[in-house]
Protein backbone atom coordinates (compact mmCIF):
# COMPACT_ATOMS: atom_id res chain seq x y z
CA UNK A 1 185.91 171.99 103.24
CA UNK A 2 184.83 174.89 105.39
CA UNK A 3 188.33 175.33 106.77
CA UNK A 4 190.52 175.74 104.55
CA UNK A 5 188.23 178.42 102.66
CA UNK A 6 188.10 179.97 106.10
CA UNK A 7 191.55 180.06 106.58
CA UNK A 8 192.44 182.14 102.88
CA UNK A 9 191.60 185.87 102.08
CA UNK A 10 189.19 186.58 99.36
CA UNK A 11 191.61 186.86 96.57
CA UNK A 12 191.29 186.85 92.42
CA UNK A 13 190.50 183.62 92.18
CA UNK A 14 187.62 183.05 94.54
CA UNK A 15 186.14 186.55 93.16
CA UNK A 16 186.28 185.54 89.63
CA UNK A 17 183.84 182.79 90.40
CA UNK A 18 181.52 184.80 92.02
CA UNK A 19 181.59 187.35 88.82
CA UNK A 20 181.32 184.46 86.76
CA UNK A 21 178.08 183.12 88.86
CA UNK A 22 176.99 186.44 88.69
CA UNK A 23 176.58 186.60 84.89
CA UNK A 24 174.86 183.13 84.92
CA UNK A 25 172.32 184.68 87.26
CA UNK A 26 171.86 187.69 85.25
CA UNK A 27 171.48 185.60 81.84
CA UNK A 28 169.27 183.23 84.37
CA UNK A 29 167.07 186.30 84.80
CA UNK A 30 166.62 187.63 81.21
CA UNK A 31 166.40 184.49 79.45
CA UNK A 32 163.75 183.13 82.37
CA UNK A 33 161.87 186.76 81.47
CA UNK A 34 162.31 187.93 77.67
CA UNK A 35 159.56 185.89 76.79
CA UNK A 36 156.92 188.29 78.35
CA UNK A 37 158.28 190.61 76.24
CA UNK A 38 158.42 189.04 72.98
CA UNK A 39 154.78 187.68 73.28
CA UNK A 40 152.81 190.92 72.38
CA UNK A 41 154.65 191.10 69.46
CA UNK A 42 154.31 187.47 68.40
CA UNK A 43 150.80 188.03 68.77
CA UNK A 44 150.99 190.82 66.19
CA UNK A 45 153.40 189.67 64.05
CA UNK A 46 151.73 185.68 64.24
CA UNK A 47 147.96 186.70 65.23
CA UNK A 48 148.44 184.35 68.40
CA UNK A 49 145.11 183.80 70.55
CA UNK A 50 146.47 185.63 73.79
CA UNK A 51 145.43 182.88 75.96
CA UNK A 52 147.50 180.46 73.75
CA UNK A 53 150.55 182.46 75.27
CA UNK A 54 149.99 180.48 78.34
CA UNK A 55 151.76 177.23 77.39
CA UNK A 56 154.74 179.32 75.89
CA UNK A 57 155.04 180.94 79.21
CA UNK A 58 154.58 177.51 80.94
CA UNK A 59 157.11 175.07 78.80
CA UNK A 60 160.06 176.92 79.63
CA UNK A 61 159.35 176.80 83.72
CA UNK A 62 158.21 173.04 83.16
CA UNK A 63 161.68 172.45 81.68
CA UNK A 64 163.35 174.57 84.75
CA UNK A 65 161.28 172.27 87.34
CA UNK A 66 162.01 168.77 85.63
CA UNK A 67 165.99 169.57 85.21
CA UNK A 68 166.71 171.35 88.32
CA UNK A 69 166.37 168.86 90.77
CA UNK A 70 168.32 166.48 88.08
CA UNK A 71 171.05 168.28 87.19
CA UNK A 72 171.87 169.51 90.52
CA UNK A 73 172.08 166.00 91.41
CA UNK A 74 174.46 165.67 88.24
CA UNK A 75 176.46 169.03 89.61
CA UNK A 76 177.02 167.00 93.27
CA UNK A 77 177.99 163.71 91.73
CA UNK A 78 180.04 164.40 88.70
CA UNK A 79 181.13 168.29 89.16
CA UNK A 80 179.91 171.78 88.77
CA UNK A 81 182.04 173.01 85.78
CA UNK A 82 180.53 171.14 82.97
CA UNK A 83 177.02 171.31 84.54
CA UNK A 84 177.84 174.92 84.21
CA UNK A 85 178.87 174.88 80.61
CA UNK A 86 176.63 172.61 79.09
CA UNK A 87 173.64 174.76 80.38
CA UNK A 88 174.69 177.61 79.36
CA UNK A 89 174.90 176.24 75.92
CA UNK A 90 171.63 174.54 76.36
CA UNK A 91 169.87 177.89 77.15
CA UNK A 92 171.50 179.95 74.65
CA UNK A 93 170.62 177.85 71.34
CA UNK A 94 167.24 177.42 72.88
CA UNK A 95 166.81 181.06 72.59
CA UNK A 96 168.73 181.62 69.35
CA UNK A 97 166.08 179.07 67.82
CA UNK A 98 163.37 181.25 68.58
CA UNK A 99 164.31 183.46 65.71
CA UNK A 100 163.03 180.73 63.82
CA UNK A 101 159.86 179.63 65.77
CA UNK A 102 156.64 180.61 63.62
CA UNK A 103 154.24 178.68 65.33
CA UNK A 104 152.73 178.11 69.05
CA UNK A 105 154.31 174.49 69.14
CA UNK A 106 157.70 175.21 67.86
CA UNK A 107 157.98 178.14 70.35
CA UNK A 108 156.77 175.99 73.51
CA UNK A 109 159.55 173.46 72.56
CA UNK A 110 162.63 176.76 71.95
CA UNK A 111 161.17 177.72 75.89
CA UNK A 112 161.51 174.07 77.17
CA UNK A 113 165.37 173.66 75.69
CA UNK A 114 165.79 177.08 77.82
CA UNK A 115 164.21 175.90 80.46
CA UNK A 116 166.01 172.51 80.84
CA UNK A 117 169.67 174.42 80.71
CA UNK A 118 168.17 177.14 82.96
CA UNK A 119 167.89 174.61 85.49
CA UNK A 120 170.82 173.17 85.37
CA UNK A 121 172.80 176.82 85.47
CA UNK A 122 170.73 178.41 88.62
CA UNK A 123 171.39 175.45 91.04
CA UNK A 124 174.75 174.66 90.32
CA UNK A 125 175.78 178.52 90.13
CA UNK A 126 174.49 178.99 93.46
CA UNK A 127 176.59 175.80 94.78
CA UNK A 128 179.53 177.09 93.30
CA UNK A 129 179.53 180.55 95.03
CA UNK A 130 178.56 179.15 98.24
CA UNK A 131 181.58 176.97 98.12
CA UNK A 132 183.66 179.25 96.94
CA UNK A 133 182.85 181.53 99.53
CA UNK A 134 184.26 182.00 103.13
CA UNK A 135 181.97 180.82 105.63
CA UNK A 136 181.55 184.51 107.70
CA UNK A 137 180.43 186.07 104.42
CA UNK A 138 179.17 183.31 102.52
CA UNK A 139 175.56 184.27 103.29
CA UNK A 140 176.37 187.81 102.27
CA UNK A 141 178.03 187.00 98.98
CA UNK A 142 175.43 183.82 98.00
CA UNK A 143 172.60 187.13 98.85
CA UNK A 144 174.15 189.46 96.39
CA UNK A 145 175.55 186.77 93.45
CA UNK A 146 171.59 186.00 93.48
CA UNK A 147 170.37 188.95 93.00
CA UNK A 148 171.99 189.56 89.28
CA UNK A 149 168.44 187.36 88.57
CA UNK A 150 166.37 190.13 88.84
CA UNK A 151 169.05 192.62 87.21
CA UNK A 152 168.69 190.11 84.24
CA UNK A 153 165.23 190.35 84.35
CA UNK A 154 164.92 194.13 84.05
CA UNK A 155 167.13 193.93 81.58
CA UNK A 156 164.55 192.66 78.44
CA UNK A 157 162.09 195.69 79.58
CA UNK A 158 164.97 198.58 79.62
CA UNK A 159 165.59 197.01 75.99
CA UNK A 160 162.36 196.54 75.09
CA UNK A 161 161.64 199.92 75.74
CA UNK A 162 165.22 201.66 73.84
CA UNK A 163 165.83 198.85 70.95
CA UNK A 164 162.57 196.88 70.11
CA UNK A 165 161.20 200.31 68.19
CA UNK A 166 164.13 200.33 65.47
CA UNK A 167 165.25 196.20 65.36
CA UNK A 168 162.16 194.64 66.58
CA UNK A 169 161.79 191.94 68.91
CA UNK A 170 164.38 189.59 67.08
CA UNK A 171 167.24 191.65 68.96
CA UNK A 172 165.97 190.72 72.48
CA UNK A 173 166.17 187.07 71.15
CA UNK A 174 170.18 187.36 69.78
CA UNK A 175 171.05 189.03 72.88
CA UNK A 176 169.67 186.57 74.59
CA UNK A 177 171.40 183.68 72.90
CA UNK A 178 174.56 184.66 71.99
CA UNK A 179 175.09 185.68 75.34
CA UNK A 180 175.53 182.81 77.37
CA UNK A 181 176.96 180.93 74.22
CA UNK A 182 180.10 182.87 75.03
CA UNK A 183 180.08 182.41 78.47
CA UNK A 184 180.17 179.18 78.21
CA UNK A 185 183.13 179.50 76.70
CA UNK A 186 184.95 181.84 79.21
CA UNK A 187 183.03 179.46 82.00
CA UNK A 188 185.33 176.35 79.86
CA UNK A 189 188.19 178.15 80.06
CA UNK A 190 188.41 180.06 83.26
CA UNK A 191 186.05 178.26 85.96
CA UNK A 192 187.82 176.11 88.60
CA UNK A 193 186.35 173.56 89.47
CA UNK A 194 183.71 172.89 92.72
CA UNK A 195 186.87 173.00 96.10
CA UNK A 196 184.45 170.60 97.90
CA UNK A 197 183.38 169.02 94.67
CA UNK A 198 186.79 167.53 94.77
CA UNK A 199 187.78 167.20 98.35
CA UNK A 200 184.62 164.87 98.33
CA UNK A 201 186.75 163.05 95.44
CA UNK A 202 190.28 160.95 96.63
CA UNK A 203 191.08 160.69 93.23
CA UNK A 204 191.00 164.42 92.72
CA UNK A 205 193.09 164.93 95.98
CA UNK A 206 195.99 166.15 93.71
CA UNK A 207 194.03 168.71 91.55
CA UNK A 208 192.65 169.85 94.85
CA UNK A 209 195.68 170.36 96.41
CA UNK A 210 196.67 172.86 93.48
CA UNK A 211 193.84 174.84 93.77
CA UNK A 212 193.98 175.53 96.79
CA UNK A 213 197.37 176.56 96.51
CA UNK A 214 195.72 178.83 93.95
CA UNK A 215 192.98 179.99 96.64
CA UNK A 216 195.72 180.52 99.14
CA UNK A 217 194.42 178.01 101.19
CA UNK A 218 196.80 175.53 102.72
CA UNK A 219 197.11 172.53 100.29
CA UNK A 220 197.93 169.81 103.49
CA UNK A 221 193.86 170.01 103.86
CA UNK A 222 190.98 167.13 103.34
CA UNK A 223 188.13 166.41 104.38
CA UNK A 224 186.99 163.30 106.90
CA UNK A 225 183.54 162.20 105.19
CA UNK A 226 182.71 158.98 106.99
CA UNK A 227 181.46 156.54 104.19
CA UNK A 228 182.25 158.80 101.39
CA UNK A 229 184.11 155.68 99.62
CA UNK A 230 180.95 153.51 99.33
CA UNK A 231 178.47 155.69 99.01
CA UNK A 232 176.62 155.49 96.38
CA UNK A 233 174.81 157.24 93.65
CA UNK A 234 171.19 156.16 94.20
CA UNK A 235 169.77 159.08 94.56
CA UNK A 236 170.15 159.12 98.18
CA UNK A 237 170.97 163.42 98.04
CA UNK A 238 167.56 163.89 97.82
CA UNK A 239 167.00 161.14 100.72
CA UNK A 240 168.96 163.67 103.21
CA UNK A 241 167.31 166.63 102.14
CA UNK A 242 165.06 165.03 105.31
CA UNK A 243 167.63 163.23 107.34
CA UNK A 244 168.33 164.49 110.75
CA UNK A 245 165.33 166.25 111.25
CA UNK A 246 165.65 168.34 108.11
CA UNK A 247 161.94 167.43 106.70
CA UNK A 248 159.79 169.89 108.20
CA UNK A 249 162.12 172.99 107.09
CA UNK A 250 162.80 171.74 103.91
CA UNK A 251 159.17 171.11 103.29
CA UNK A 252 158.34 174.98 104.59
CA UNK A 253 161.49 176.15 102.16
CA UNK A 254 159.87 174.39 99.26
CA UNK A 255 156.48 176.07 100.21
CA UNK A 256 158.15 179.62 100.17
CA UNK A 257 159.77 178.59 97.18
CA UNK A 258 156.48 177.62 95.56
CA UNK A 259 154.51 180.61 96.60
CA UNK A 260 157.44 183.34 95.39
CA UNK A 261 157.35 181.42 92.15
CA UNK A 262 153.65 181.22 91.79
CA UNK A 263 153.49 184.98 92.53
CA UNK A 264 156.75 186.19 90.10
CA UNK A 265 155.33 184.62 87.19
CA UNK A 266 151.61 185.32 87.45
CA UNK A 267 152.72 188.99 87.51
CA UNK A 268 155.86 188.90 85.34
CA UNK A 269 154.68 186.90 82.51
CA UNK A 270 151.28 189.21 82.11
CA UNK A 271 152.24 192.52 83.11
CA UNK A 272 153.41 193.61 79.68
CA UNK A 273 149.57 192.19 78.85
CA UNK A 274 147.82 193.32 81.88
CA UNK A 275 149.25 196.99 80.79
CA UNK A 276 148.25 197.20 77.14
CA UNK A 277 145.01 196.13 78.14
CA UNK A 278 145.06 199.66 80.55
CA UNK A 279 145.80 201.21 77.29
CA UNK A 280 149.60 201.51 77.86
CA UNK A 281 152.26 201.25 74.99
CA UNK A 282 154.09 198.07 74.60
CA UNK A 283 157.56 200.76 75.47
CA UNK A 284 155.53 201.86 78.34
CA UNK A 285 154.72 198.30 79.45
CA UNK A 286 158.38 197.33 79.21
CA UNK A 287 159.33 200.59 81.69
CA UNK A 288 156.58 199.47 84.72
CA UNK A 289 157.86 195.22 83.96
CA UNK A 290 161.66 197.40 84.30
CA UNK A 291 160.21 198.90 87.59
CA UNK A 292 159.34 195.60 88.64
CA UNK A 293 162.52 193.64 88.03
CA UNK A 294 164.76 196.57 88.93
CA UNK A 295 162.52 196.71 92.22
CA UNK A 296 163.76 192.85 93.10
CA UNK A 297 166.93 193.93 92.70
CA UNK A 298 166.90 196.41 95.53
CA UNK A 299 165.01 193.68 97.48
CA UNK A 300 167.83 191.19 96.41
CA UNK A 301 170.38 194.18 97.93
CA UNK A 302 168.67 194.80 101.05
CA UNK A 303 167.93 190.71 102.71
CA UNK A 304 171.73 190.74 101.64
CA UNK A 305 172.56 193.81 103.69
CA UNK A 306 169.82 191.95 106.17
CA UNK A 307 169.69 188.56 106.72
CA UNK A 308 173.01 188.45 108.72
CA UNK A 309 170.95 190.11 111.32
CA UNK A 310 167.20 189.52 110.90
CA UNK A 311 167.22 185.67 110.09
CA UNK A 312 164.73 183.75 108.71
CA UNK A 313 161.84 186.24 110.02
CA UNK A 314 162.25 188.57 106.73
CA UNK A 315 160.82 185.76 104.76
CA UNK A 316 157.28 186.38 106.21
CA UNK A 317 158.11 190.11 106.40
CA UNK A 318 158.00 190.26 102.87
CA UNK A 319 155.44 188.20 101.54
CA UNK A 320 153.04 189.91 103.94
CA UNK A 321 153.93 193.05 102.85
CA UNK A 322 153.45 193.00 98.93
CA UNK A 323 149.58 191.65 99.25
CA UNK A 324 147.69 194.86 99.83
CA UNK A 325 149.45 196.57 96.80
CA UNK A 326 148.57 193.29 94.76
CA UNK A 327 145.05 194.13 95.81
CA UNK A 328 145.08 197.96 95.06
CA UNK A 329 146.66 197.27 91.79
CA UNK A 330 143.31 195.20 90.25
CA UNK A 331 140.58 196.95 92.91
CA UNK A 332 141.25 200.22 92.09
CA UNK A 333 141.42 202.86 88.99
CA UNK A 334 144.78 203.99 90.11
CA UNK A 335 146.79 207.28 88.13
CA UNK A 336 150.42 206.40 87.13
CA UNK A 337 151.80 207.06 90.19
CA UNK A 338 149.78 204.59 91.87
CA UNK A 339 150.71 201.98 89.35
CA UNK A 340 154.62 202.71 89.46
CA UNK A 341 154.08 202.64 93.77
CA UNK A 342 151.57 198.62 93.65
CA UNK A 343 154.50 197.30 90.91
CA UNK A 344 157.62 198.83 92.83
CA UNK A 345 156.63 197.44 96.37
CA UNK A 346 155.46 193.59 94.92
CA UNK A 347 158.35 193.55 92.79
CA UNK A 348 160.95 194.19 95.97
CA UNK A 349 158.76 191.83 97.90
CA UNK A 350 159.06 189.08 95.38
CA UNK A 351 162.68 190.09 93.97
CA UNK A 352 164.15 189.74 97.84
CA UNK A 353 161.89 186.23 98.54
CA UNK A 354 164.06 184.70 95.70
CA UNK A 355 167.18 185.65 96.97
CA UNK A 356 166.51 185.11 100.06
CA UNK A 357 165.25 181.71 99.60
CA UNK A 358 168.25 180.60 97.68
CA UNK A 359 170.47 182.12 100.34
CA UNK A 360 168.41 180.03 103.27
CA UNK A 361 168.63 176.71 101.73
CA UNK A 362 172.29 177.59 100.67
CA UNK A 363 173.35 177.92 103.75
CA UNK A 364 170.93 175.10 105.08
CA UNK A 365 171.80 172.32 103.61
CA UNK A 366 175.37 170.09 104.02
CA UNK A 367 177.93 170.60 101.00
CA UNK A 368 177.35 166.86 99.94
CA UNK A 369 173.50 167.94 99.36
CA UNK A 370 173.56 171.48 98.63
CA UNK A 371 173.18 172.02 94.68
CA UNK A 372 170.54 168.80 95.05
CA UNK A 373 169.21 171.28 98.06
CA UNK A 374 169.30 173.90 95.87
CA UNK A 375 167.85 172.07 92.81
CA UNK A 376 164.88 171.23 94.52
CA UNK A 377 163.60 174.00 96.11
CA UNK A 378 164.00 175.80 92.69
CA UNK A 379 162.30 173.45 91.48
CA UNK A 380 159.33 173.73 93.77
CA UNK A 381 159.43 177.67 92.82
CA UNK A 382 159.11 176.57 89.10
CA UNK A 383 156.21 174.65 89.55
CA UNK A 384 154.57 177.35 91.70
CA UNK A 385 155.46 179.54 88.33
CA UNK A 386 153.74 176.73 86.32
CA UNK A 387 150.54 177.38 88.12
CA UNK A 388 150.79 181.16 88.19
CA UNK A 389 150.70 181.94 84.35
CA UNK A 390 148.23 179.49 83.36
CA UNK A 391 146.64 181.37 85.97
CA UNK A 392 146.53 184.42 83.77
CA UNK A 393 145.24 182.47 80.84
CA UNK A 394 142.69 181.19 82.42
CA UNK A 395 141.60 184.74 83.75
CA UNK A 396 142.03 185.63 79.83
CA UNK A 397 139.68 182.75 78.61
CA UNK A 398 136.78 183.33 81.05
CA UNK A 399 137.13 186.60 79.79
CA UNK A 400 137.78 188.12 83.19
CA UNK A 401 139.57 191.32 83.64
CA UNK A 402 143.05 191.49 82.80
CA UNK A 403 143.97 192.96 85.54
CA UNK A 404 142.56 190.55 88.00
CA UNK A 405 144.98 188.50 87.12
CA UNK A 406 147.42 190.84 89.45
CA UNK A 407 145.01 190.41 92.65
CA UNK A 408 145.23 186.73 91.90
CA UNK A 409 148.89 186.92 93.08
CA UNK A 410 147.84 187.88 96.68
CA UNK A 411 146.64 184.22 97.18
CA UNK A 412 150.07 182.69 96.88
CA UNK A 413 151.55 185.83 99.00
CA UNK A 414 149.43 184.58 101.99
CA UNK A 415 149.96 181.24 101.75
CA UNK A 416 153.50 181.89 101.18
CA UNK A 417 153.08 184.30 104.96
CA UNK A 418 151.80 180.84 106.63
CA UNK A 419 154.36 178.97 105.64
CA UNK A 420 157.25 181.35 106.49
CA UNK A 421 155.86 181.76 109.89
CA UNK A 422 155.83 177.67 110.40
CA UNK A 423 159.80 178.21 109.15
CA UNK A 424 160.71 180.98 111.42
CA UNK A 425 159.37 178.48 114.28
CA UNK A 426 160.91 175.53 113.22
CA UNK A 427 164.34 177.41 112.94
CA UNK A 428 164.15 178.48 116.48
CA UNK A 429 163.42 175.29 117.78
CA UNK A 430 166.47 173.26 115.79
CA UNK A 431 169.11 176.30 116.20
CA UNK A 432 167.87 178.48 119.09
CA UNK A 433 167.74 181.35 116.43
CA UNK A 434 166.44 183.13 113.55
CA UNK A 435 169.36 182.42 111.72
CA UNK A 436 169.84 179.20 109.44
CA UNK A 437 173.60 177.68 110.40
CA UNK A 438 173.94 174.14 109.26
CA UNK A 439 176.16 175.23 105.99
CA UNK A 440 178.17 171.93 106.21
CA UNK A 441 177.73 168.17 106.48
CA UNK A 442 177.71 167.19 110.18
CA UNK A 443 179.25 164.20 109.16
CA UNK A 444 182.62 165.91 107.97
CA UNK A 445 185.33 167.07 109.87
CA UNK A 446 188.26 168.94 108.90
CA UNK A 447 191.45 166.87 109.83
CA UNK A 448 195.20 167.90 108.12
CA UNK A 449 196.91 165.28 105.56
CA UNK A 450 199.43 164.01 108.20
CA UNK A 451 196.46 162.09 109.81
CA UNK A 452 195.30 160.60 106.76
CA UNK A 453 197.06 159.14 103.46
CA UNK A 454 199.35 161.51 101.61
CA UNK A 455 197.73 163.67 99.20
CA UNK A 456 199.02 162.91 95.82
């Protein structure tokens, strides 16, 4: 439905889902993250074995890597809006219920519930501004709607740091659940529905023809999709993630996927840890894991500003770049400064790979496909972040050095380098670029109602 969207101005409409994506992302981010944050003081308040944090860490990313791939599926077969909705929801009870959680199991099943809405809400957000944007900025705008995750994520260490002293860690939970319970509401009452979600649709011709009257897009547009009638839903999206030739780059995307993930959560989930054990206040652990989260955010900001030009060749760029500070961090008795400088750079490195990831396989994939796209290289990301904290407890119960645990997040970094490098090839060789442009089904062309059946 790239027309059409072409065709109108960015007006109210089309920016209001983007704000609204936005503030999934950013829930995304602290929900995905305020667990690292409320684990030193469970095992306080609980006397938790810290290597028993593991699994808590774990559950919730299990529960991101089994629904993503699902529930994006859901998003491209039956709509975006409730998908939307009912994650939100999912998420923020999940983390309500964690008020409640007094032992190990009952908090590992709270993180899964999160988990399981998380990944419906990522995937499907990141459809929804991709289709919502215009195609000449879509890249741009999918870039900087992504990078609210890592402006969620600093948010549970700014708080950690101002509010934790006088409510305790209770208030990072109720922020953290009542949150998206209400936008879930506004999402129920103010989201539009997927455009290409119901172009794809003949008997939702008529509500699309409103809304893009609404989008001040011509409404005497639809889309050609040869065999869209009988096509049905046996899971073939996931079957064309590796039709026309797609395979090798969507098996290179789900290896940069994997390796960002491994890397984020290795270092996310036990810096708060990795710090006390340096002898570092839990307030001063939540300022460096704020450091490191607000750090992504720049990253998110600057493959925005960059990918228009550079392509596909910043992905190895910055995984390269993050592994010698990942190394200093554990290898060396570093002074403050030196501390702030090895979390800044990894956490721009790491905070730009996830944007930029989700941006490449946004634009990648055709609009039939692209949530399951989506879906599934998240998913791959999640279950690199399975392996990276139980990573850290395993560090913990060999009784290693905490801090290892941070020059353990090198390995994925380099394998996450090869991999990039095999993408930036294969992109050149299928589009004569660096620069991903296959952002709609080649199957689908653009044709105006007066050479197909009347809209009704």
């Amino acid at each position: 439905m790239d027309g059409p969207l072409d065709m109108a101005k960015p007006g109210g409409l089309m920016i209001l889902v983007w704000i609204l994506c936005g503030l999934v992302f950013f829930l995304d981010g602290y929900d995905l993250t305020v667990i690292t944050f409320i684990a030193p003081e469970l095992v306080k308040e609980f006397g938790f074995d810290k290597s028993a944090l593991g699994p808590v860490f774990v559950s919730s990313l299990v529960g991101f890597a089994l629904a993503g791939p699902l529930l994006g599926l859901v998003g491209d077969r039956y709509g975006r809006k409730l998908t939307i909705v009912g994650s939100c929801l999912a998420f923020g009870l999940g983390t309500l219920a964690m008020l409640w959680a007094t032992t190990i199991s009952q908090m590992i099943l709270c993180r899964f519930v999160i988990g399981v809405g998380l990944g419906g809400a990522m995937p499907t957000a990141a459809a929804m501004v991709a289709e919502f944007a215009p195609k000449k900025s879509r890249n741009r705008i999918l870039a900087l709607a992504a990078s609210c995750v890592p402006l969620g994520a600093m948010a549970p260490g700014v708080m950690t740091a101002v509010l934790v002293p006088t409510y305790g860690w209770h208030i990072l939970a109720i922020i953290g659940g009542v949150g998206p319970i209400i936008l879930a509401a506004v999402l129920l009452l103010t989201m539009p529905e997927s455009v290409k979600y119901l172009a794809n649709n003949p008997k939702k011709h008529g509500e699309l023809k409103s809304l893009l009257k609404r989008l001040d897009a011509s409404p005497d547009w639809v889309p050609r999709l040869e065999n869209q009638l009988t096509e049905k839903s046996d899971g073939r999206s996931v079957g064309r993630l590796f039709d026309g030739g797609k395979g090798p780059m969507t098996l290179m995307l789900w290896l940069a996927f994997f390796s960002t993930g491994m890397a984020l959560f290795l270092i996310i989930s036990w810096l708060p840890l990795v710090l006390q054990s340096l002898n570092y206040s839990i307030q001063e652990a939540g300022k460096f894991s704020a450091i490191f989260a607000g750090a992504g955010i720049l990253g998110g900001i600057v493959i925005a500003l960059l990918v228009s030009r550079v392509g596909v060749l910043l992905l190895p760029i910055l995984f390269v770049i993050a592994i010698p500070f990942l190394l200093a961090f554990s290898w060396y008795d570093l002074p403050q400064a030196g501390i702030v400088l090895c979390v800044l750079i990894p956490g721009m490195s790491v905070g730009a790979l996830q944007v930029g990831c989700s941006t490449i396989a946004g634009l990648f994939y055709p609009t039939r496909v692209r949530a399951a796209g989506i879906g599934w290289g998240l998913g791959a990301g999640r279950l690199g972040s399975i392996v990276g904290p139980m990573i850290g407890s395993a560090i913990l119960t060999l009784e290693l050095p905490a801090k290892d645990m941070i020059a353990f997040a090198a390995i994925p970094m380099a394998i996450g380098t090869i991999g990039s490098i095999f993408l930036v090839v294969l992109c050149k060789q299928r589009f004569g670029s660096l620069h991903v442009n296959e952002s709609s089904d080649p199957q689908a062309t653009i044709v105006p109602t007066a050479e197909l059946t009347a809209v009704k």
